[in-house]
Protein backbone atom coordinates (compact mmCIF):
# COMPACT_ATOMS: atom_id res chain seq x y z
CA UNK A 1 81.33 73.85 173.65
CA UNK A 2 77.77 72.94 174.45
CA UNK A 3 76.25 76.28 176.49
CA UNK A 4 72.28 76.07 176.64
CA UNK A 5 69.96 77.85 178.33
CA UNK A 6 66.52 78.02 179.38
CA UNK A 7 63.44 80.09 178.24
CA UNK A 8 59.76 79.65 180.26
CA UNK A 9 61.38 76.01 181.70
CA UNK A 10 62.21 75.10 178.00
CA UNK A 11 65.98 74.61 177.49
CA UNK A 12 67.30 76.12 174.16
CA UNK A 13 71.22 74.38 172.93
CA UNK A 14 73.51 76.91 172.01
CA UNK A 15 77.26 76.58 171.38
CA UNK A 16 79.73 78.56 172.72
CA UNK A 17 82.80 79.85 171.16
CA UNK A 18 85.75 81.17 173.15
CA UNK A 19 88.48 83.52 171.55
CA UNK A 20 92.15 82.43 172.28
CA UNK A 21 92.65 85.70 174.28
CA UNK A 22 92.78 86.22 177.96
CA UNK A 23 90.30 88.59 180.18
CA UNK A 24 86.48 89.28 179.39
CA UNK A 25 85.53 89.17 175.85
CA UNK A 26 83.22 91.12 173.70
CA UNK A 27 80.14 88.13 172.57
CA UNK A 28 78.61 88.16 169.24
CA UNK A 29 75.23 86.18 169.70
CA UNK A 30 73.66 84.46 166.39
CA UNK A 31 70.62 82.97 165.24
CA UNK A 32 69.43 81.42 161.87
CA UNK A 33 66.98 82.92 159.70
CA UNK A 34 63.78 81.39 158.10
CA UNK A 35 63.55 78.11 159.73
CA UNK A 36 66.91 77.43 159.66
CA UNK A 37 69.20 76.11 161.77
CA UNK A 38 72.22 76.37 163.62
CA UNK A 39 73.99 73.57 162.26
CA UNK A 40 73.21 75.50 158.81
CA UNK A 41 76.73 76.75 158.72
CA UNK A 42 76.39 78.99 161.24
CA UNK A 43 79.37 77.54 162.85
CA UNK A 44 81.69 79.25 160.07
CA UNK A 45 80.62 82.66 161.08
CA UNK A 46 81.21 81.73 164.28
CA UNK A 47 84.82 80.77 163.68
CA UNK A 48 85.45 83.78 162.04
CA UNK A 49 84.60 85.49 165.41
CA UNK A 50 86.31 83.61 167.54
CA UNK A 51 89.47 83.92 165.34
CA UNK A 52 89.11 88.15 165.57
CA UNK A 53 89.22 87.73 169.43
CA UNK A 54 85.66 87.87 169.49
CA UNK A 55 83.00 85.05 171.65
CA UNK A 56 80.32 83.39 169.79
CA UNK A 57 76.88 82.56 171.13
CA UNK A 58 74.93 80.27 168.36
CA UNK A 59 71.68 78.89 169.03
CA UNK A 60 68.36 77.20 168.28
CA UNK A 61 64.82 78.54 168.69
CA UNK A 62 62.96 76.92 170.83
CA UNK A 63 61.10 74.15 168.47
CA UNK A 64 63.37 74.16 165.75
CA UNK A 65 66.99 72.06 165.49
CA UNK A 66 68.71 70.85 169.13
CA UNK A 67 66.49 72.91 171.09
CA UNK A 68 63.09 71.16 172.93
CA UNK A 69 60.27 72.95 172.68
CA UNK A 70 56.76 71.27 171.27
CA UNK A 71 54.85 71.60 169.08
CA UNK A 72 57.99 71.31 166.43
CA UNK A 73 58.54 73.71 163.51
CA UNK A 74 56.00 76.28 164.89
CA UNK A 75 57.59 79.66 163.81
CA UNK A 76 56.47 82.25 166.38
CA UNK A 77 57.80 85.74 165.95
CA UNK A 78 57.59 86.84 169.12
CA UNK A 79 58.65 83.44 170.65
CA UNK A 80 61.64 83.96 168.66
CA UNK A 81 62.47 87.38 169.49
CA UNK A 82 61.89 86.26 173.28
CA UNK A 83 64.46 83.86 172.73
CA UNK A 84 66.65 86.39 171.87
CA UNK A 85 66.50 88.19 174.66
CA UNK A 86 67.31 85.35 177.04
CA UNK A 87 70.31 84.35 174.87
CA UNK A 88 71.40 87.88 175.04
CA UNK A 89 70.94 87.57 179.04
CA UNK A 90 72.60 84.30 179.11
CA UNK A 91 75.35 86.01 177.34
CA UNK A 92 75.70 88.38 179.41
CA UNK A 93 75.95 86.09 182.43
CA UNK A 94 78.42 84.29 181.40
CA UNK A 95 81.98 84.07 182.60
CA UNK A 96 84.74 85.59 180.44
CA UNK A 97 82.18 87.47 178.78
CA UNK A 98 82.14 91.50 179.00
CA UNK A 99 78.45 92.13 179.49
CA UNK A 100 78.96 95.45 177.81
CA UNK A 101 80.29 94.45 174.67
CA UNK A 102 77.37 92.03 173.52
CA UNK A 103 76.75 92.24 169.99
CA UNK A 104 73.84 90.59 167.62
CA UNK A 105 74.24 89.20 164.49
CA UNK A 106 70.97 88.13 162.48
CA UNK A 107 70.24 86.90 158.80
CA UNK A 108 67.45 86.77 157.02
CA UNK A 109 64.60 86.92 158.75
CA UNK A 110 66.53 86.98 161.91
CA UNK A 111 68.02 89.71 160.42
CA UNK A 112 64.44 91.50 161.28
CA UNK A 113 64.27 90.17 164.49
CA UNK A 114 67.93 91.73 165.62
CA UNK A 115 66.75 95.16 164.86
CA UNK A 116 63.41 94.55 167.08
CA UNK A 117 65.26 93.10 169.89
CA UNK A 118 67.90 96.10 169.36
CA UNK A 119 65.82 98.84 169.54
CA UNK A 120 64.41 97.49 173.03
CA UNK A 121 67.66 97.43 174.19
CA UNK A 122 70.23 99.96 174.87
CA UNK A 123 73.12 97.93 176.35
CA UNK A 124 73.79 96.45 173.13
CA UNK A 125 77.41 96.91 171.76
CA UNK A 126 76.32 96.53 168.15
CA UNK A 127 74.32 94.92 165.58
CA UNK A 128 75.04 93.37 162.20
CA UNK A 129 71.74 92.53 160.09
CA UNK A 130 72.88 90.89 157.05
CA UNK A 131 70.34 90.12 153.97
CA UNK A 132 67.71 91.62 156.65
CA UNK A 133 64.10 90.71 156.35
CA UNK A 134 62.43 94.09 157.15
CA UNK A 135 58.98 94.38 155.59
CA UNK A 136 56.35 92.01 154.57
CA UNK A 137 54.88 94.13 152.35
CA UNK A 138 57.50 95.29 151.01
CA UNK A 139 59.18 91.65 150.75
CA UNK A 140 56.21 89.78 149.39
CA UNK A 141 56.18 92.25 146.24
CA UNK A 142 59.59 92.31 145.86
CA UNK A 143 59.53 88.02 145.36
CA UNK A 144 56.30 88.19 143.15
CA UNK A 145 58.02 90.13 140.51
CA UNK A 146 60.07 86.81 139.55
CA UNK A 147 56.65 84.72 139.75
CA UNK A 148 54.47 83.39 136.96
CA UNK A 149 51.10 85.35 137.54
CA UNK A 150 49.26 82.37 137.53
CA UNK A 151 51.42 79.83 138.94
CA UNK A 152 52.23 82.23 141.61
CA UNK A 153 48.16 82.78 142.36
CA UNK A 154 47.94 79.23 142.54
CA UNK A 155 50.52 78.91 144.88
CA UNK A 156 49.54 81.81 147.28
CA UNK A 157 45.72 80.50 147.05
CA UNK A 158 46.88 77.25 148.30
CA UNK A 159 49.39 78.31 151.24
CA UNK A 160 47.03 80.66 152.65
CA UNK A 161 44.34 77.63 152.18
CA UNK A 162 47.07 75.39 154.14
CA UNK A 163 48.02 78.51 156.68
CA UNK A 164 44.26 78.98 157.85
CA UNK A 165 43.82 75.25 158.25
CA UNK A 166 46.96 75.30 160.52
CA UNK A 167 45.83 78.08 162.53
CA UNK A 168 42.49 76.49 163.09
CA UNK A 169 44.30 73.17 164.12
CA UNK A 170 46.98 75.60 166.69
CA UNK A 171 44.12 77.32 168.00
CA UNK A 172 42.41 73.22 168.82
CA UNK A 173 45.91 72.12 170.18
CA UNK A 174 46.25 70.35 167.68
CA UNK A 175 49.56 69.09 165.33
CA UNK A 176 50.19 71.72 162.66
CA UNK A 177 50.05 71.92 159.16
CA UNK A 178 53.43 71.91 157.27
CA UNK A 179 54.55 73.13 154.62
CA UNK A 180 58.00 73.68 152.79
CA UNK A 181 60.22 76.42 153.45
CA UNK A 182 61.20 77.07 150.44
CA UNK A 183 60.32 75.27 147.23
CA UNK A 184 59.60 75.87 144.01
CA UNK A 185 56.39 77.89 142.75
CA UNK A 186 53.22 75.65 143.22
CA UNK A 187 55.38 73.86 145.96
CA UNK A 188 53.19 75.60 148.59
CA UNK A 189 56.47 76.74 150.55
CA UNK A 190 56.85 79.88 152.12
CA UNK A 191 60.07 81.05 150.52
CA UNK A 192 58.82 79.80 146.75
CA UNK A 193 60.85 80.74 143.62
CA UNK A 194 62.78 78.94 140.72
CA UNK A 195 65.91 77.01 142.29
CA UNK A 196 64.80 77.75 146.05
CA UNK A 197 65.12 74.65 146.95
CA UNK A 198 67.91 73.60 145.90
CA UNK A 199 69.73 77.12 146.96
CA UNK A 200 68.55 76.77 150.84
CA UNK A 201 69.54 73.01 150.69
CA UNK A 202 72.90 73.61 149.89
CA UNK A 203 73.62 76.00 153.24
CA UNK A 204 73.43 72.22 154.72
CA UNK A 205 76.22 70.62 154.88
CA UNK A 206 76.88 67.07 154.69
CA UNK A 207 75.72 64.99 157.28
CA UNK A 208 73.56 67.50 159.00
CA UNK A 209 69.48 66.56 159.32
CA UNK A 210 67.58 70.04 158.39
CA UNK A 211 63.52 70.10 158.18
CA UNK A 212 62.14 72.07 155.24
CA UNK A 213 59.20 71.91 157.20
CA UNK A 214 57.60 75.20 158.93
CA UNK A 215 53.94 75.32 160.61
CA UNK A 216 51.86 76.85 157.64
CA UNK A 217 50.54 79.26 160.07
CA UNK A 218 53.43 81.57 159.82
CA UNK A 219 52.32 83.12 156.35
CA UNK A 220 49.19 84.97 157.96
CA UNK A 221 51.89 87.03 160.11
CA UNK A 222 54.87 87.68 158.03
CA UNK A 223 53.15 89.88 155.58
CA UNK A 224 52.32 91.86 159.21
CA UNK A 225 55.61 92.28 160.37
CA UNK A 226 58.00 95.10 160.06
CA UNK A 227 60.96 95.00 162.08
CA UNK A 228 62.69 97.94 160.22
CA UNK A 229 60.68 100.21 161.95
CA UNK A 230 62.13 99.98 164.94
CA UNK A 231 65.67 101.19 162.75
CA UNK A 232 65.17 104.48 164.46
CA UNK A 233 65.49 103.37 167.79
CA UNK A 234 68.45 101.62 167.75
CA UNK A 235 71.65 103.84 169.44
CA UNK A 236 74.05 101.35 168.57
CA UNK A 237 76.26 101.07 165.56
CA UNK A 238 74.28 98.90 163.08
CA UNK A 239 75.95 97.54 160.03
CA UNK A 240 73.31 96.27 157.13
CA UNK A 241 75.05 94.14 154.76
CA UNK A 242 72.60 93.87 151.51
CA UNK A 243 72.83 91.45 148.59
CA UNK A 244 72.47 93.65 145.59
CA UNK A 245 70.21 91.02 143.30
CA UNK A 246 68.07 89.64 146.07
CA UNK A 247 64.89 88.40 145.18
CA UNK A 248 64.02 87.17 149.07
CA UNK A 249 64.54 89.91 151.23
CA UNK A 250 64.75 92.83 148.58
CA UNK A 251 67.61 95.24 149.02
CA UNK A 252 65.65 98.51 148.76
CA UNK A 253 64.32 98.49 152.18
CA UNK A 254 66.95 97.30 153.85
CA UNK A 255 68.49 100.61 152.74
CA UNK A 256 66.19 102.38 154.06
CA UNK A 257 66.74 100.57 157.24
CA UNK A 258 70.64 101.66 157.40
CA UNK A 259 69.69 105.58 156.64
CA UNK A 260 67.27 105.31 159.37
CA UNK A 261 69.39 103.64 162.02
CA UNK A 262 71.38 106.90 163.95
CA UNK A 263 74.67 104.82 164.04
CA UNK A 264 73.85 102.54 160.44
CA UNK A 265 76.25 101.91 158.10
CA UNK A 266 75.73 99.81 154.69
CA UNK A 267 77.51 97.30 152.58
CA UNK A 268 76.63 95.55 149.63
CA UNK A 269 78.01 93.25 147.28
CA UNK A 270 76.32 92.23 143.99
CA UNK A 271 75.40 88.39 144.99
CA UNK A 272 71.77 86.91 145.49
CA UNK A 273 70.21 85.98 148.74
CA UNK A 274 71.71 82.51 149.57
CA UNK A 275 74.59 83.14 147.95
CA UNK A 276 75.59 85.42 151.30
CA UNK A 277 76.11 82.03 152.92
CA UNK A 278 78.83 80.39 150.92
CA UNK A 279 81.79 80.97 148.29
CA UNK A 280 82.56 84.28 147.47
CA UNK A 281 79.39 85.58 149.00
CA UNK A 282 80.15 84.37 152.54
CA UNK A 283 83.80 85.76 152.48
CA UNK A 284 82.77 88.65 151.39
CA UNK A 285 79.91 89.57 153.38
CA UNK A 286 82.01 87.66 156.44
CA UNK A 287 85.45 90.16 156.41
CA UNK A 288 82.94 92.97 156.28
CA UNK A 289 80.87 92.15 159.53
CA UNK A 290 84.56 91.19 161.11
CA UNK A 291 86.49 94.08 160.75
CA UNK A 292 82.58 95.93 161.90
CA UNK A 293 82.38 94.10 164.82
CA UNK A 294 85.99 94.52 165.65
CA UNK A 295 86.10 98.11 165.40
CA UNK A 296 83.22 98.91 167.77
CA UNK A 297 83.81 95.37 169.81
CA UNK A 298 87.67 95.95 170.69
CA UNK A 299 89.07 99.70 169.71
């Protein structure tokens, strides 16, 4: 069922799925990653939940998918992680829900933005970070090794050409510059490799209407951000679920992350990054973060 709610007077849609169980509920609240959204099959994780006796809260950032929000495709991190927080409060407001058993699930790069939000806030139940986005640095030479060296200097020279043009037109108020979000190399997308493309286009299903459009502004702050410091921080149980031969968000530090984390615990199969999100990869990767959540969401 539709279930929105509202951030600075700007209404974000969210659906809400209800277990078949009576009395409050634990809530799992979920976001896309990298530009994505909901309708990006987010909906079978949500299932899932809602068939373990667990609620689902899926939504769109403000901008991006059903939400409003103007300018479109403008991906602000702290925006984002703001709209995180006022899901989680919506959550938490809501009836049937057990506002101490609210849980975050993020993927991606909301995979980062679960274990910022986390670490700010101590009522949290748990958090699953799957495929987590956790250092720029450490993410931007992790994709280069599969690059051309030229092609791939070509193609950095001209999104960072296209990403300070943007930021010159957001700082005038005026529309932004966009770019793919993921494309081959030379594309001038943000996510840029052989078969990108193609592999984020196929987490759409048929029938839905996706962008693969993202302000070009975006790629002067990613290499900046580094949510998996705040690993440390976070008191409850965090489960990082890591694809072994990921070339997007490299497995290495999201280790790291799950040895830092007091409560972390890791899982890993031997997939690539989008293949997390369907086949074997998404059952996989799916019974894991079920029988996680429904350990520390209902025992």
């Amino acid at each position: 069922m539709d279930h929105p709610f509202r951030v600075a007077g700007t209404e974000c849609a969210a659906w809400l799925y209800r277990p078949a169980v009576a009395g409050p509920t634990p809530c799992v609240v979920l976001a896309h990653g990298f530009g994505m959204t909901r309708a990006c099959r987010l909906a079978a994780w949500a299932e899932r939940f809602a068939d373990a006796g667990l609620a689902a809260l899926v939504f769109d950032y403000r901008g991006f998918g059903d939400s409003a929000g103007e300018p479109r495709q403008v991906l602000d991190l702290a925006a984002q992680r703001t709209d995180w927080r006022a899901a989680v409060e919506h959550t938490r407001a809501t009836g049937g829900i057990d506002p101490e058993r609210v849980a975050l699930w993020g993927t991606s790069f909301s995979g980062g933005h679960v274990l910022a939000v986390a670490a700010g806030d101590p009522r949290l139940a748990a958090v699953v970070a799957q495929v987590p986005f956790v250092d720029g640095v450490a993410t931007l030479r992790g994709s280069r090794r599969s690059r051309p060296g030229a092609a791939r200097l070509r193609h950095t020279a001209r999104l960072l050409g296209d990403a300070l043009r943007d930021e010159v037109r957001g700082r005038l108020g005026r529309p932004p510059v966009l770019v793919p979000v993921a494309g081959e190399v030379g594309s001038g997308a943000v996510i840029a490799g052989p078969g990108a493309g193609d592999a984020i286009t196929r987490l759409v299903p048929a029938g839905v209407r996706w962008r693969n459009e993202v302000a070009a502004r975006v790629a002067l702050r990613v290499p900046f951000d580094r949510p998996g410091r705040h690993a440390a921080r976070i008191g409850c149980p965090l489960l990082v679920a890591v694809c072994e031969h990921d070339s997007v968000t490299p497995s290495g530090p999201a280790r790291a992350v799950a040895v830092a984390a007091p409560r972390g615990e890791l899982v890993t199969h031997p997939f690539a990054h989008f293949e997390a999100y369907v086949g074997a990869g998404f059952e996989a990767f799916c019974a894991d973060e079920v029988e996680f959540l429904r350990r520390h969401l209902l025992s």
